[in-house]
C-alpha atoms as a PDB file:
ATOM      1  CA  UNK A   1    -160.926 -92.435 -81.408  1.00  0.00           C
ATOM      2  CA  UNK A   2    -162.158 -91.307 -84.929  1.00  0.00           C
ATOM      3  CA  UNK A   3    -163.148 -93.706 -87.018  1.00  0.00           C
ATOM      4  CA  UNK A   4    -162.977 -96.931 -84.282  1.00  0.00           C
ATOM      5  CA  UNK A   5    -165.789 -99.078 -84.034  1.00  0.00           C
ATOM      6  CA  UNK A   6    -167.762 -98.290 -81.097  1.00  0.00           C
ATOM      7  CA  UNK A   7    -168.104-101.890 -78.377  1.00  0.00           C
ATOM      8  CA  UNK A   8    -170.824-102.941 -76.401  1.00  0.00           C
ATOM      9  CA  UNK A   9    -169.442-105.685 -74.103  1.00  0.00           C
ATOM     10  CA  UNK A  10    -171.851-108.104 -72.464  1.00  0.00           C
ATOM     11  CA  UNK A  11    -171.289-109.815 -69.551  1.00  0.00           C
ATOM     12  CA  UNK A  12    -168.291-107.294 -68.768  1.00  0.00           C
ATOM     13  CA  UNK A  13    -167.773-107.831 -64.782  1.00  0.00           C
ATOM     14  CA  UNK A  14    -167.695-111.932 -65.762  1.00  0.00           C
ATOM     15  CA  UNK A  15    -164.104-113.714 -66.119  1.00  0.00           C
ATOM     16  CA  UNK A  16    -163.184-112.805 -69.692  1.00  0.00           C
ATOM     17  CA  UNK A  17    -165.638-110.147 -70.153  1.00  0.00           C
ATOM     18  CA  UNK A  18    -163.111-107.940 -67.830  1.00  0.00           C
ATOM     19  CA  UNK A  19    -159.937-108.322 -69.924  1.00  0.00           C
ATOM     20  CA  UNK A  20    -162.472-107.886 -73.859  1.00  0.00           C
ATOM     21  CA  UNK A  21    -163.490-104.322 -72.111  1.00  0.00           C
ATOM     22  CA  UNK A  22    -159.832-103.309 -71.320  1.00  0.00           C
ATOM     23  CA  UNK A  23    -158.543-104.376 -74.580  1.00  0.00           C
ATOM     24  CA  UNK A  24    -160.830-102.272 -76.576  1.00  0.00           C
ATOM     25  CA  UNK A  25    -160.405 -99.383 -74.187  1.00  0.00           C
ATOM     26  CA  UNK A  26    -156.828 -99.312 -74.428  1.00  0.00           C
ATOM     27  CA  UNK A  27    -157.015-100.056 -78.319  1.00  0.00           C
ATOM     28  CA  UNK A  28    -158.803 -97.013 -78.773  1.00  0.00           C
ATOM     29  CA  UNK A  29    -162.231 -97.879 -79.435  1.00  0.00           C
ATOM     30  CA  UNK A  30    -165.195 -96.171 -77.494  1.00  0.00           C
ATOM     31  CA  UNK A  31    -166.013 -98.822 -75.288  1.00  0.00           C
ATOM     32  CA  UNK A  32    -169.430 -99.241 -73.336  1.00  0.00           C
ATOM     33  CA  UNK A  33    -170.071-102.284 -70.643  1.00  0.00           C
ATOM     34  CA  UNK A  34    -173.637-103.368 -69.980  1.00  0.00           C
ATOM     35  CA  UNK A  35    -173.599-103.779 -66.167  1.00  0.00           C
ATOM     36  CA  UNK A  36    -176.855-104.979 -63.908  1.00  0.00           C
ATOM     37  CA  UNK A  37    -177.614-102.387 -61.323  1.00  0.00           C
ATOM     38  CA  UNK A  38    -177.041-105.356 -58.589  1.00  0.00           C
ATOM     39  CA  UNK A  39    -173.055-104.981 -59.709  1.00  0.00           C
ATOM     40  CA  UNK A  40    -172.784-101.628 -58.569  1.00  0.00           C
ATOM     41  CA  UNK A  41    -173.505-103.058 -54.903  1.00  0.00           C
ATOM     42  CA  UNK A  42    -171.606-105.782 -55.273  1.00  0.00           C
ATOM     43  CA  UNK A  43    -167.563-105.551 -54.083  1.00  0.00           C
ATOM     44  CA  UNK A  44    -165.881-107.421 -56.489  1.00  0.00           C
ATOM     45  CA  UNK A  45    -168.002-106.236 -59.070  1.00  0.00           C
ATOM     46  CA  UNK A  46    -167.216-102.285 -57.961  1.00  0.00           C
ATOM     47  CA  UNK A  47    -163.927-102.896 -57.722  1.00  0.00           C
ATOM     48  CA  UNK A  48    -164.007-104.194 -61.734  1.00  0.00           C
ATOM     49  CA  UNK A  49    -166.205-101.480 -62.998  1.00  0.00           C
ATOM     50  CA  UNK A  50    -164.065 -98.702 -61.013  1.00  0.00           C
ATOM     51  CA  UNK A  51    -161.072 -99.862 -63.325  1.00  0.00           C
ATOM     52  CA  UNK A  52    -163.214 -99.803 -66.166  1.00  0.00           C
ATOM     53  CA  UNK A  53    -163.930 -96.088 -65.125  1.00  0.00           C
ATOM     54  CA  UNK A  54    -160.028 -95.615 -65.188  1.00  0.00           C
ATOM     55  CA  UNK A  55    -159.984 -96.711 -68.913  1.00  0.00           C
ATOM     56  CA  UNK A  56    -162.635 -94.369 -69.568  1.00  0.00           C
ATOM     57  CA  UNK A  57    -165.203 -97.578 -70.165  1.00  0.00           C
ATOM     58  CA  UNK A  58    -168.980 -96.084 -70.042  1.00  0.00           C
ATOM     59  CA  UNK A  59    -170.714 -97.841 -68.050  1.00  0.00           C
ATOM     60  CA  UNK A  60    -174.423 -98.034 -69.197  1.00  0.00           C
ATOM     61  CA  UNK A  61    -177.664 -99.885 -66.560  1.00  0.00           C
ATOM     62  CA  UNK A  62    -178.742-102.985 -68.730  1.00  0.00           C
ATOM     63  CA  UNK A  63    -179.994-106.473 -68.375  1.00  0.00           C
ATOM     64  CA  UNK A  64    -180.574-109.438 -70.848  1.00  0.00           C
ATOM     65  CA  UNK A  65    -183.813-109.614 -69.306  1.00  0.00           C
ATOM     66  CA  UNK A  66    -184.561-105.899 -69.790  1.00  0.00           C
ATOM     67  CA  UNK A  67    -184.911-105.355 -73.824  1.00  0.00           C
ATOM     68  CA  UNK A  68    -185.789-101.950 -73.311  1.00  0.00           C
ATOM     69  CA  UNK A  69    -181.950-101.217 -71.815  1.00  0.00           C
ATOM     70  CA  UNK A  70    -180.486-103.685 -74.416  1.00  0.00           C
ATOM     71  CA  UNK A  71    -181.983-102.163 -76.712  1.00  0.00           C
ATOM     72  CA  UNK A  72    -180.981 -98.508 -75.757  1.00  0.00           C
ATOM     73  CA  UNK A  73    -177.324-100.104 -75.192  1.00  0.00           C
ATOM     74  CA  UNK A  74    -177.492-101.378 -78.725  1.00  0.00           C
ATOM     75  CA  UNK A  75    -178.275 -98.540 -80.331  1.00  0.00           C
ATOM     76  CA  UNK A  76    -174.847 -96.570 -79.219  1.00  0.00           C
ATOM     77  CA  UNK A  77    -172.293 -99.045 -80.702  1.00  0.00           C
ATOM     78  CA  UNK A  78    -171.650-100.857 -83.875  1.00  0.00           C
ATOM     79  CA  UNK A  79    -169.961-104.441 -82.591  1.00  0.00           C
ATOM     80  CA  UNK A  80    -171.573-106.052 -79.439  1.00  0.00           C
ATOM     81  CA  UNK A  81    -169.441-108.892 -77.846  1.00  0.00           C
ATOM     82  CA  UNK A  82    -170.905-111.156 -75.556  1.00  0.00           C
ATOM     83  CA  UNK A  83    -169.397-112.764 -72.917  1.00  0.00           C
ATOM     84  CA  UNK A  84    -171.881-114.122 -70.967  1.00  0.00           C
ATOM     85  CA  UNK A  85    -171.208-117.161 -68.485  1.00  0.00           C
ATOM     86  CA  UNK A  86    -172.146-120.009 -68.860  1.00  0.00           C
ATOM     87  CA  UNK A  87    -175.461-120.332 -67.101  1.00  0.00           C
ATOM     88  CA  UNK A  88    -176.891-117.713 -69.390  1.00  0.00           C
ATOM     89  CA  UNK A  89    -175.774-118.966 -72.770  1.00  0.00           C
ATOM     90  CA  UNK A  90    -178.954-119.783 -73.552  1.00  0.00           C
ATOM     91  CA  UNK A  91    -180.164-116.442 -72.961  1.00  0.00           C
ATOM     92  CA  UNK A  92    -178.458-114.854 -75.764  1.00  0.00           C
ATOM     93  CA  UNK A  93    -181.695-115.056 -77.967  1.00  0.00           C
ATOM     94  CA  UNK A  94    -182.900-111.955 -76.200  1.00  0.00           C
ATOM     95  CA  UNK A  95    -179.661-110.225 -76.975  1.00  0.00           C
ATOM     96  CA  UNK A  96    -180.096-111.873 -80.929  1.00  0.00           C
ATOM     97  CA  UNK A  97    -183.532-110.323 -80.690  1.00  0.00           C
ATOM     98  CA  UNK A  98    -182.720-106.803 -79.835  1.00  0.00           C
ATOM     99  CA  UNK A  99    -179.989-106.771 -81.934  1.00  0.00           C
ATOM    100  CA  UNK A 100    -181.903-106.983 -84.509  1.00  0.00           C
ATOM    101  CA  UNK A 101    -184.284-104.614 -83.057  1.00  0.00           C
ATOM    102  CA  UNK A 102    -181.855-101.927 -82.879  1.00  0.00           C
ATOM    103  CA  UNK A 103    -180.668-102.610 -86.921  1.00  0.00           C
ATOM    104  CA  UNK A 104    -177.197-100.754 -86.464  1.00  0.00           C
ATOM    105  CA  UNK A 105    -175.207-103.528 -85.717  1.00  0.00           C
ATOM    106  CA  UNK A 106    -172.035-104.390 -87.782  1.00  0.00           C
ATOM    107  CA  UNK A 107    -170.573-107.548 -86.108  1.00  0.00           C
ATOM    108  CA  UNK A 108    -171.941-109.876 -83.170  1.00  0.00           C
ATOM    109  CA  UNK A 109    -169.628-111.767 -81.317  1.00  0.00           C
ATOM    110  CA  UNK A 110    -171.292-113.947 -79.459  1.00  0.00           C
ATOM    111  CA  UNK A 111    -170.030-116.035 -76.311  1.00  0.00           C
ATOM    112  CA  UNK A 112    -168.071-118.897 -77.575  1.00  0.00           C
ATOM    113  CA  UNK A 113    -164.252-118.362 -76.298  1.00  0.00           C
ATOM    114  CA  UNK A 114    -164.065-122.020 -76.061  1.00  0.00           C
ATOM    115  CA  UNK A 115    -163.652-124.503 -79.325  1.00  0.00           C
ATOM    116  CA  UNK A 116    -165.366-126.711 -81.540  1.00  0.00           C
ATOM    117  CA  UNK A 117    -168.605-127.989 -79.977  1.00  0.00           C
ATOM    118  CA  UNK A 118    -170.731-129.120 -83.651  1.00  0.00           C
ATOM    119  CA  UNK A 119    -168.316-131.389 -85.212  1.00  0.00           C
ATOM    120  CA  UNK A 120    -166.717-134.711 -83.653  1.00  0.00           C
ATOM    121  CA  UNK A 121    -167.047-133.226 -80.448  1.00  0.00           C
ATOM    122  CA  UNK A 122    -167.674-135.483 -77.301  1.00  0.00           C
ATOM    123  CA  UNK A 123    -170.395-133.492 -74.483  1.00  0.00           C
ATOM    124  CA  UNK A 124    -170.628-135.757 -72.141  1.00  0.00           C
ATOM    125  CA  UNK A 125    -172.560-135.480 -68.656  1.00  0.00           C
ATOM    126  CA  UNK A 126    -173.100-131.262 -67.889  1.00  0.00           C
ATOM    127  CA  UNK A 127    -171.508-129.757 -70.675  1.00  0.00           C
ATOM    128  CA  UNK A 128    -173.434-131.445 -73.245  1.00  0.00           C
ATOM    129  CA  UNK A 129    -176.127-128.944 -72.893  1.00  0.00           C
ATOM    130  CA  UNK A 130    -173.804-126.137 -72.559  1.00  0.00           C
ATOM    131  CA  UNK A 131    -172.485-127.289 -76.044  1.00  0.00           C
ATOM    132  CA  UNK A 132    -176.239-127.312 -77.691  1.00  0.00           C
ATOM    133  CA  UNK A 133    -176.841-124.365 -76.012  1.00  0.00           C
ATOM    134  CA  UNK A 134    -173.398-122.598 -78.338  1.00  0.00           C
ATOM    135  CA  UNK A 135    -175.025-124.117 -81.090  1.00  0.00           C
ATOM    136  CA  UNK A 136    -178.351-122.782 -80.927  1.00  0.00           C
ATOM    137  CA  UNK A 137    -176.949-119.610 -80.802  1.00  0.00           C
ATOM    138  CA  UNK A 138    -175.089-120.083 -83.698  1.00  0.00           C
ATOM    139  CA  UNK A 139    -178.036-120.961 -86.067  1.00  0.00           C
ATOM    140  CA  UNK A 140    -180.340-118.132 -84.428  1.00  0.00           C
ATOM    141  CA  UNK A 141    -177.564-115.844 -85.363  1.00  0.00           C
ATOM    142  CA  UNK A 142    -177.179-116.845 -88.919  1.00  0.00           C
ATOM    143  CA  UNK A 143    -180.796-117.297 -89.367  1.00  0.00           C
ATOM    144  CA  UNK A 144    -181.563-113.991 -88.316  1.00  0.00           C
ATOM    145  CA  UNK A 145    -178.589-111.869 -90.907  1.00  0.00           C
ATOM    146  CA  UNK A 146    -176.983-110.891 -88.236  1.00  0.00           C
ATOM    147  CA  UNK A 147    -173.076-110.179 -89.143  1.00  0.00           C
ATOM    148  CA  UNK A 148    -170.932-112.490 -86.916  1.00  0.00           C
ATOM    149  CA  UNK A 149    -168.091-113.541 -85.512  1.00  0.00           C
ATOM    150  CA  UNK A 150    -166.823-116.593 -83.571  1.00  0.00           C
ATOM    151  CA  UNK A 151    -163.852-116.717 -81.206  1.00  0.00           C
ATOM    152  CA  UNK A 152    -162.562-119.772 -80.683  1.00  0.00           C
ATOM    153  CA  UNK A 153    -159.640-119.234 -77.762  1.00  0.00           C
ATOM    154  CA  UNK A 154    -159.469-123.187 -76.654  1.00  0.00           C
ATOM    155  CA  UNK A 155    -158.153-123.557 -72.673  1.00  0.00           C
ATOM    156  CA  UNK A 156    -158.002-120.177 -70.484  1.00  0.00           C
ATOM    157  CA  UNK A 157    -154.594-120.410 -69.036  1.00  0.00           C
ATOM    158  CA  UNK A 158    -155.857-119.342 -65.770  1.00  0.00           C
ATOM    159  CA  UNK A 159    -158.567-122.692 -65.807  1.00  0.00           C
ATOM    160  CA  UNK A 160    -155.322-125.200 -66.425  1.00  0.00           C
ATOM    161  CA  UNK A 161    -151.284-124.171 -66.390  1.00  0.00           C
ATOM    162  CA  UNK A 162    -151.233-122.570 -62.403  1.00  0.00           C
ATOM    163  CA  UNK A 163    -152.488-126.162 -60.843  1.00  0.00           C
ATOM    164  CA  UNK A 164    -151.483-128.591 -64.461  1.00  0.00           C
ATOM    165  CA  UNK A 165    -154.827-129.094 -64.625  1.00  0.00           C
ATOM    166  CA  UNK A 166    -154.988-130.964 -61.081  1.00  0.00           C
ATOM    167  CA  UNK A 167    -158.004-130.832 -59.941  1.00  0.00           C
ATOM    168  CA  UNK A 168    -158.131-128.639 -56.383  1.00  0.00           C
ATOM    169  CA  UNK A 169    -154.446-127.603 -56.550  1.00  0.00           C
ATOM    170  CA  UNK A 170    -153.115-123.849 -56.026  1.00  0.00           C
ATOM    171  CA  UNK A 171    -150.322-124.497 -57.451  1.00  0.00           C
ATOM    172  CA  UNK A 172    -148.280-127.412 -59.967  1.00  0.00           C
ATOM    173  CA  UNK A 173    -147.330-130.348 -58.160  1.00  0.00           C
ATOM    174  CA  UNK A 174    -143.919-131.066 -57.096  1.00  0.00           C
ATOM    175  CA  UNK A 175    -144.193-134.902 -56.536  1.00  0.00           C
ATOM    176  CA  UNK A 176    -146.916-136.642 -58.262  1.00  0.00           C
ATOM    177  CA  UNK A 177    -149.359-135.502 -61.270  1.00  0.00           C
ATOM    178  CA  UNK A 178    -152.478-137.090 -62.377  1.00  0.00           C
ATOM    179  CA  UNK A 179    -153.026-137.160 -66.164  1.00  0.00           C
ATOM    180  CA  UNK A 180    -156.440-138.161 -67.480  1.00  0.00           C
ATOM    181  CA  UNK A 181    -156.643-141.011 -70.381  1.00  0.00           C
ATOM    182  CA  UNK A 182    -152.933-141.822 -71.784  1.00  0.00           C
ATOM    183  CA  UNK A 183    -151.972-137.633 -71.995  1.00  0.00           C
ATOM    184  CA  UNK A 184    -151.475-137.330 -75.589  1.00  0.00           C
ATOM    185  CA  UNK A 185    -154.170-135.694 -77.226  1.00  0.00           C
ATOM    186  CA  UNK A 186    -152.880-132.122 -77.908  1.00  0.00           C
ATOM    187  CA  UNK A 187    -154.291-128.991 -76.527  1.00  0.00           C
ATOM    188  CA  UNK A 188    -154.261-125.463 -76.939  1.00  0.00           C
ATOM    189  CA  UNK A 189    -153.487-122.771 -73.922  1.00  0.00           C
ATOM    190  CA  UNK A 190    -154.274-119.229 -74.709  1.00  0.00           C
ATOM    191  CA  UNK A 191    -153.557-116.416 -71.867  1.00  0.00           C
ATOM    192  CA  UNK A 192    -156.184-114.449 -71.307  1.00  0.00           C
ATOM    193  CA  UNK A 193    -155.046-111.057 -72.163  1.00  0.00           C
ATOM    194  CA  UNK A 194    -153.765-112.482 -75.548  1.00  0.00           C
ATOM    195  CA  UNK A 195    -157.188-113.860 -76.011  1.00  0.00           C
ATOM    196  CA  UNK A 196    -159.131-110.290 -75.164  1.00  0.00           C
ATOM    197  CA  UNK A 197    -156.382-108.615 -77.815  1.00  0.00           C
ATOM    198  CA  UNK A 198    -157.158-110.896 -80.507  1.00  0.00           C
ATOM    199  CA  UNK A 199    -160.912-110.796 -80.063  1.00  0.00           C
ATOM    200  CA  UNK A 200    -160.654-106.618 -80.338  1.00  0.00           C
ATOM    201  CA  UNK A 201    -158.300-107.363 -83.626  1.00  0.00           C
ATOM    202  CA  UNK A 202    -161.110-109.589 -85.321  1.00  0.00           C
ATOM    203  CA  UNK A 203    -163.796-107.959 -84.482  1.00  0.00           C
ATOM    204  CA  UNK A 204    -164.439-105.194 -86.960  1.00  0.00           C
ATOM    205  CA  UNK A 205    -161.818-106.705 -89.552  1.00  0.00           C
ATOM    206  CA  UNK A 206    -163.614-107.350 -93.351  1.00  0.00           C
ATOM    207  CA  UNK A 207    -161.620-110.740 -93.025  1.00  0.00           C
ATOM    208  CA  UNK A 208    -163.530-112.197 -90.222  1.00  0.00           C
ATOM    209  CA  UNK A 209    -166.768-111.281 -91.165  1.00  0.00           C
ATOM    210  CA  UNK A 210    -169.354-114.344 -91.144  1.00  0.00           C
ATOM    211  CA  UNK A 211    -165.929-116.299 -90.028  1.00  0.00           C
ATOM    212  CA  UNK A 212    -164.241-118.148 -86.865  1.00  0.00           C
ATOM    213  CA  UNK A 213    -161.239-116.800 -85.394  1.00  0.00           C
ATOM    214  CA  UNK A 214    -159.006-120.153 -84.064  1.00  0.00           C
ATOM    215  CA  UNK A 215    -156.630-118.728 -81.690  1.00  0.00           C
ATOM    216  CA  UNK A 216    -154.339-121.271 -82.146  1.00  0.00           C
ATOM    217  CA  UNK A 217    -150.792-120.271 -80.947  1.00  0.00           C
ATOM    218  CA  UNK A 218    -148.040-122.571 -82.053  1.00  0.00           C
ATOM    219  CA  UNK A 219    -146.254-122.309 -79.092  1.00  0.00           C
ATOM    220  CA  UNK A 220    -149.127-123.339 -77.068  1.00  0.00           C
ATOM    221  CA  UNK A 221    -150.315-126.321 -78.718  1.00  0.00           C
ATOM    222  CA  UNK A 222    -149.426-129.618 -75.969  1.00  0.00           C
ATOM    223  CA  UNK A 223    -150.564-132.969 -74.800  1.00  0.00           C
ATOM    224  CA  UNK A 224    -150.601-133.202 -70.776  1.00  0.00           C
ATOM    225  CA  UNK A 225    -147.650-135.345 -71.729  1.00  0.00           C
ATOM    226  CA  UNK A 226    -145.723-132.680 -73.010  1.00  0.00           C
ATOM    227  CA  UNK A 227    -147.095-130.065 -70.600  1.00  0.00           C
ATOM    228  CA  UNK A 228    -145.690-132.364 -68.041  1.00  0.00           C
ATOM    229  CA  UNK A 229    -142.341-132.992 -69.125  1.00  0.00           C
ATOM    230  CA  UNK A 230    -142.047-129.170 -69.690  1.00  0.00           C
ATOM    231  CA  UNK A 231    -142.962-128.655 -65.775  1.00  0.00           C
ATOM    232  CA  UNK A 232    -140.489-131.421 -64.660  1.00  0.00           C
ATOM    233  CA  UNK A 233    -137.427-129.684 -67.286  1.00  0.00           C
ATOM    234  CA  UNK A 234    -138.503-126.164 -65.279  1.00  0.00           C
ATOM    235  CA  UNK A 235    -138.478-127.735 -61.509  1.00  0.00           C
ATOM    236  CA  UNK A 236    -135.781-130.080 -62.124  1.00  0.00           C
ATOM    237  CA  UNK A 237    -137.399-133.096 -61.005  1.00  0.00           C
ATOM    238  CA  UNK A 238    -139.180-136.288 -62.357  1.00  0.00           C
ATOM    239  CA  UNK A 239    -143.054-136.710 -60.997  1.00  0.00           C
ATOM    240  CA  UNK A 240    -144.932-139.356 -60.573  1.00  0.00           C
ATOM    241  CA  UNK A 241    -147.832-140.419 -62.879  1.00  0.00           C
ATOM    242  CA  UNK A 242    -150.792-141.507 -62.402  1.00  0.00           C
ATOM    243  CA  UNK A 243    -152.803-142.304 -65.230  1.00  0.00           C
ATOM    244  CA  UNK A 244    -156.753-142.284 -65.187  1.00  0.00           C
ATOM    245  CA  UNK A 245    -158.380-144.691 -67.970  1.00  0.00           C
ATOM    246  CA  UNK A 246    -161.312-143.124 -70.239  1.00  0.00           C
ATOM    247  CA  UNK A 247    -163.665-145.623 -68.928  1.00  0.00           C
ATOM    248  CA  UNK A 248    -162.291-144.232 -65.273  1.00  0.00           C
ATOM    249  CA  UNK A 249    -163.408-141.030 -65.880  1.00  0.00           C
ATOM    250  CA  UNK A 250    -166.350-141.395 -67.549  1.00  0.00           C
ATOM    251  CA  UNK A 251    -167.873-143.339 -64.771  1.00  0.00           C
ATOM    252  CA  UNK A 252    -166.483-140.745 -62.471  1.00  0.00           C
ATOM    253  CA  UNK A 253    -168.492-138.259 -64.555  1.00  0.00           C
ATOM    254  CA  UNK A 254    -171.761-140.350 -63.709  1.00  0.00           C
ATOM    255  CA  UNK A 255    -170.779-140.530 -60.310  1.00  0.00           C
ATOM    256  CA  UNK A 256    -170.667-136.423 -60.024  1.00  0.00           C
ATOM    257  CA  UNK A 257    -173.023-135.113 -63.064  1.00  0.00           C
ATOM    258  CA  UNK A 258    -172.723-131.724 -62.115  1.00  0.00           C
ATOM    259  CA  UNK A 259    -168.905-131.427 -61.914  1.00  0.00           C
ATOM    260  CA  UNK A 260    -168.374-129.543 -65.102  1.00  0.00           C
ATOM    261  CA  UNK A 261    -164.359-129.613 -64.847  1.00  0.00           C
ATOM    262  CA  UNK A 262    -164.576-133.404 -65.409  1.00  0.00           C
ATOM    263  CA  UNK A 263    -166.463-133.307 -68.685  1.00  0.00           C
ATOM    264  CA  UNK A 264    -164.954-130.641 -69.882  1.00  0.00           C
ATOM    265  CA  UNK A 265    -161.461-132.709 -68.886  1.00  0.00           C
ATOM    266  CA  UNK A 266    -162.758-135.695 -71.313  1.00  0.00           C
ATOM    267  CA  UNK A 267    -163.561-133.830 -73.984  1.00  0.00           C
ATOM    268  CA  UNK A 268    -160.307-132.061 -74.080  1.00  0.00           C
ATOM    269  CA  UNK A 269    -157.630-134.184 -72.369  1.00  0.00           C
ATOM    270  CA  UNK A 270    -158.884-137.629 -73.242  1.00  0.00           C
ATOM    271  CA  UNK A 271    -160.744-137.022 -76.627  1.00  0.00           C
ATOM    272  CA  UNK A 272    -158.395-134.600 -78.077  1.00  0.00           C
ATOM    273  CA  UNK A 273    -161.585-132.297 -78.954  1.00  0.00           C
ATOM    274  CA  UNK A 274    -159.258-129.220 -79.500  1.00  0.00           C
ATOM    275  CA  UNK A 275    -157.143-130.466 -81.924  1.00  0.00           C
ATOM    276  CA  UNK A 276    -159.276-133.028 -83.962  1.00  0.00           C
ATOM    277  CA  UNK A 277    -160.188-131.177 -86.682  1.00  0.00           C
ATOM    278  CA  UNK A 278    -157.984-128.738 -88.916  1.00  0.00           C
ATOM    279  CA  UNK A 279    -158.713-125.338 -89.882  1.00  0.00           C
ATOM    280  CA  UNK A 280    -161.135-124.806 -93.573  1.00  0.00           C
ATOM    281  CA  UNK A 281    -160.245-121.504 -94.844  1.00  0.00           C
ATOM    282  CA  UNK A 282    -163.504-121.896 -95.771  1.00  0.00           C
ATOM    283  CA  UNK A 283    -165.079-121.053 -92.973  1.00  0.00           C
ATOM    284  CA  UNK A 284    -162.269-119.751 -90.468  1.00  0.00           C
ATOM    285  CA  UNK A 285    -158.910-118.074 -89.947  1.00  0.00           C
ATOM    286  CA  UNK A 286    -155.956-118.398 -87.290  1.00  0.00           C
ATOM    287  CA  UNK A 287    -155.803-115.599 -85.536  1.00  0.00           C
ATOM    288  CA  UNK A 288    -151.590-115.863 -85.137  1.00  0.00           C
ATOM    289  CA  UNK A 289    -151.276-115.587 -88.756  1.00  0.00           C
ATOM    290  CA  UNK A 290    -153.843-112.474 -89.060  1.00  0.00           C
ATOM    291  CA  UNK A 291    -152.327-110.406 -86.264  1.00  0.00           C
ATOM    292  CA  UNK A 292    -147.895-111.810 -86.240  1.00  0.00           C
ATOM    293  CA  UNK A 293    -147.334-108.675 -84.383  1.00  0.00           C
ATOM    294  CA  UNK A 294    -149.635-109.451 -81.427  1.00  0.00           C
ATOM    295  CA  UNK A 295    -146.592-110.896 -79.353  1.00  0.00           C
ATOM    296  CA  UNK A 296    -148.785-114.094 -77.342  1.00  0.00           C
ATOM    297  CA  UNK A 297    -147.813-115.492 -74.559  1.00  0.00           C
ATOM    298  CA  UNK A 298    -146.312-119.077 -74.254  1.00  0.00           C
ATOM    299  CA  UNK A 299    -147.075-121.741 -72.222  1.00  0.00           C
ATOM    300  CA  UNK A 300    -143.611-121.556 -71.054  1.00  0.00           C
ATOM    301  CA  UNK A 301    -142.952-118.585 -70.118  1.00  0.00           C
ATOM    302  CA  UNK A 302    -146.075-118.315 -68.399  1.00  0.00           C
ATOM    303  CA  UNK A 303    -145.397-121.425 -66.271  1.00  0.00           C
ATOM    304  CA  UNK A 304    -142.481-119.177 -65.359  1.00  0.00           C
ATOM    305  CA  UNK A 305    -143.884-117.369 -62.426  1.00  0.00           C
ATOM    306  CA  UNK A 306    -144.923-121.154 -60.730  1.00  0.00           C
ATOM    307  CA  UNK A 307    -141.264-122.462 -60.253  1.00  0.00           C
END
């Protein structure tokens, strides 16, 4: 482990936060997971932080709400990744503010892991405050110095490809599939081991520094179109469609404000708000042309284990 940047993961019991702390453990790197002293009692949560014990993960007491332990926490590493849940996006200033405290920081990653939500991006109904709430962080991180980097890793296949995005479904459909606006809008599908190995690439590297990473697989970029005809070419069979208008939906969003899965739905499937904008080398990098020998995932081989 000489000379590998020492990790602090953040929300490491949560649903991506698990596969960023096994990534950097296996990669080498000295790897520490802040964990809430309520986890330790919790099943599920044991049962995560016991393989992280396997890995050789430290596990170190900590809360956002508890500087002091951030803090302390801080202090031992030199990259912190968050990967907070939702519900405590907002919450990040305290881990902004201690970062800075603590002054040995090299790189923040902060808890993004989804795509574009500044720039011709469509937050409708309960997501439009998760979206303000990603870019808040963002300024707070660049106003304070702090070195940074964003992942961008688009869908998590394990939100979309085992049910084709049907809402409620364990498992694709076999007759009849519901696509939201007219399916063409492309969008991208990232496994989420691939995603946690890419993240522990980027982190440290001089090239992403101050930069976003756009995991951005080739393989994986499809409209619900495409995605579909893929699923019918695997199962041998033609489905039926049924297509839900934008205007639909959106009144369907009204009709259940809190169902995030809907407005997140829009913004992807109907306004295309993965794929609208193209990459500035400016101001990011793909992460598929930094790291060729990370071997990804596709969508179709990972729809594989479903027929």
């Amino acid at each position: 482990m000489a000379g590998k940047s020492r990790v602090l993961v953040v929300g490491s019991t949560g649903y991506i936060g698990k596969f960023i702390v096994e990534a950097s453990a296996k990669a080498g790197h000295p790897t520490y997971a802040l964990v809430r002293d309520s986890a330790l009692s919790d099943p599920a949560k044991s049962q995560i932080i016991q393989r992280f014990n396997s890995f050789g993960v430290t596990i170190v007491s900590g809360d956002l709400f508890d500087r002091e332990s951030l803090v302390n926490a801080i202090k031992q590493v030199d990259v912190v990744i968050s990967t907070v849940g939702l519900n405590q996006l907002g919450d990040q200033d305290k881990l902004i503010y201690a970062i800075k405290e603590a002054g040995n920081v090299k790189r923040f990653l902060p808890s993004e892991f989804g795509y574009d939500v500044e720039n011709n991006v469509h937050g409708v109904g309960p997501v439009k405050s998760i979206f303000e709430a990603k870019v808040r962080v963002r300024r707070a991180v660049e106003a304070e110095g702090i070195p940074y980097t964003y992942v961008w890793s688009y869908y998590f296949n394990g939100f979309c490809l085992p049910s084709l995005a049907q809402h409620g479904a364990s498992a694709p459909p076999r007759d009849k599939v519901i696509i939201k606006g007219d399916g063409n809008p492309k969008v991208i599908f990232n496994k989420e081991e691939d995603i946690a190995s890419y993240t522990i690439r980027a982190m440290d590297d001089p090239r992403t520094l101050n930069k976003i990473v756009y995991i951005k697989p080739p393989e994986n970029v499809f409209s619900l179109n495409e995605l579909v005809a893929l699923w019918e070419t695997k199962i041998g069979k033609t489905l039926q469609k049924i297509y839900i208008s934008e205007d639909q939906l959106l009144k369907n969003i009204q009709e259940d404000p809190e169902n995030l899965m809907l407005a997140f739905e829009y913004s992807i499937f109907v306004k295309g708000d993965h794929s609208n904008r193209e990459i500035e080398a400016s101001v990011g990098l793909e992460a598929t042309e930094l790291y060729p020998d990370i071997e990804y995932t596709t969508v179709d081989e990972y729809l594989n284990q479903f027929v």
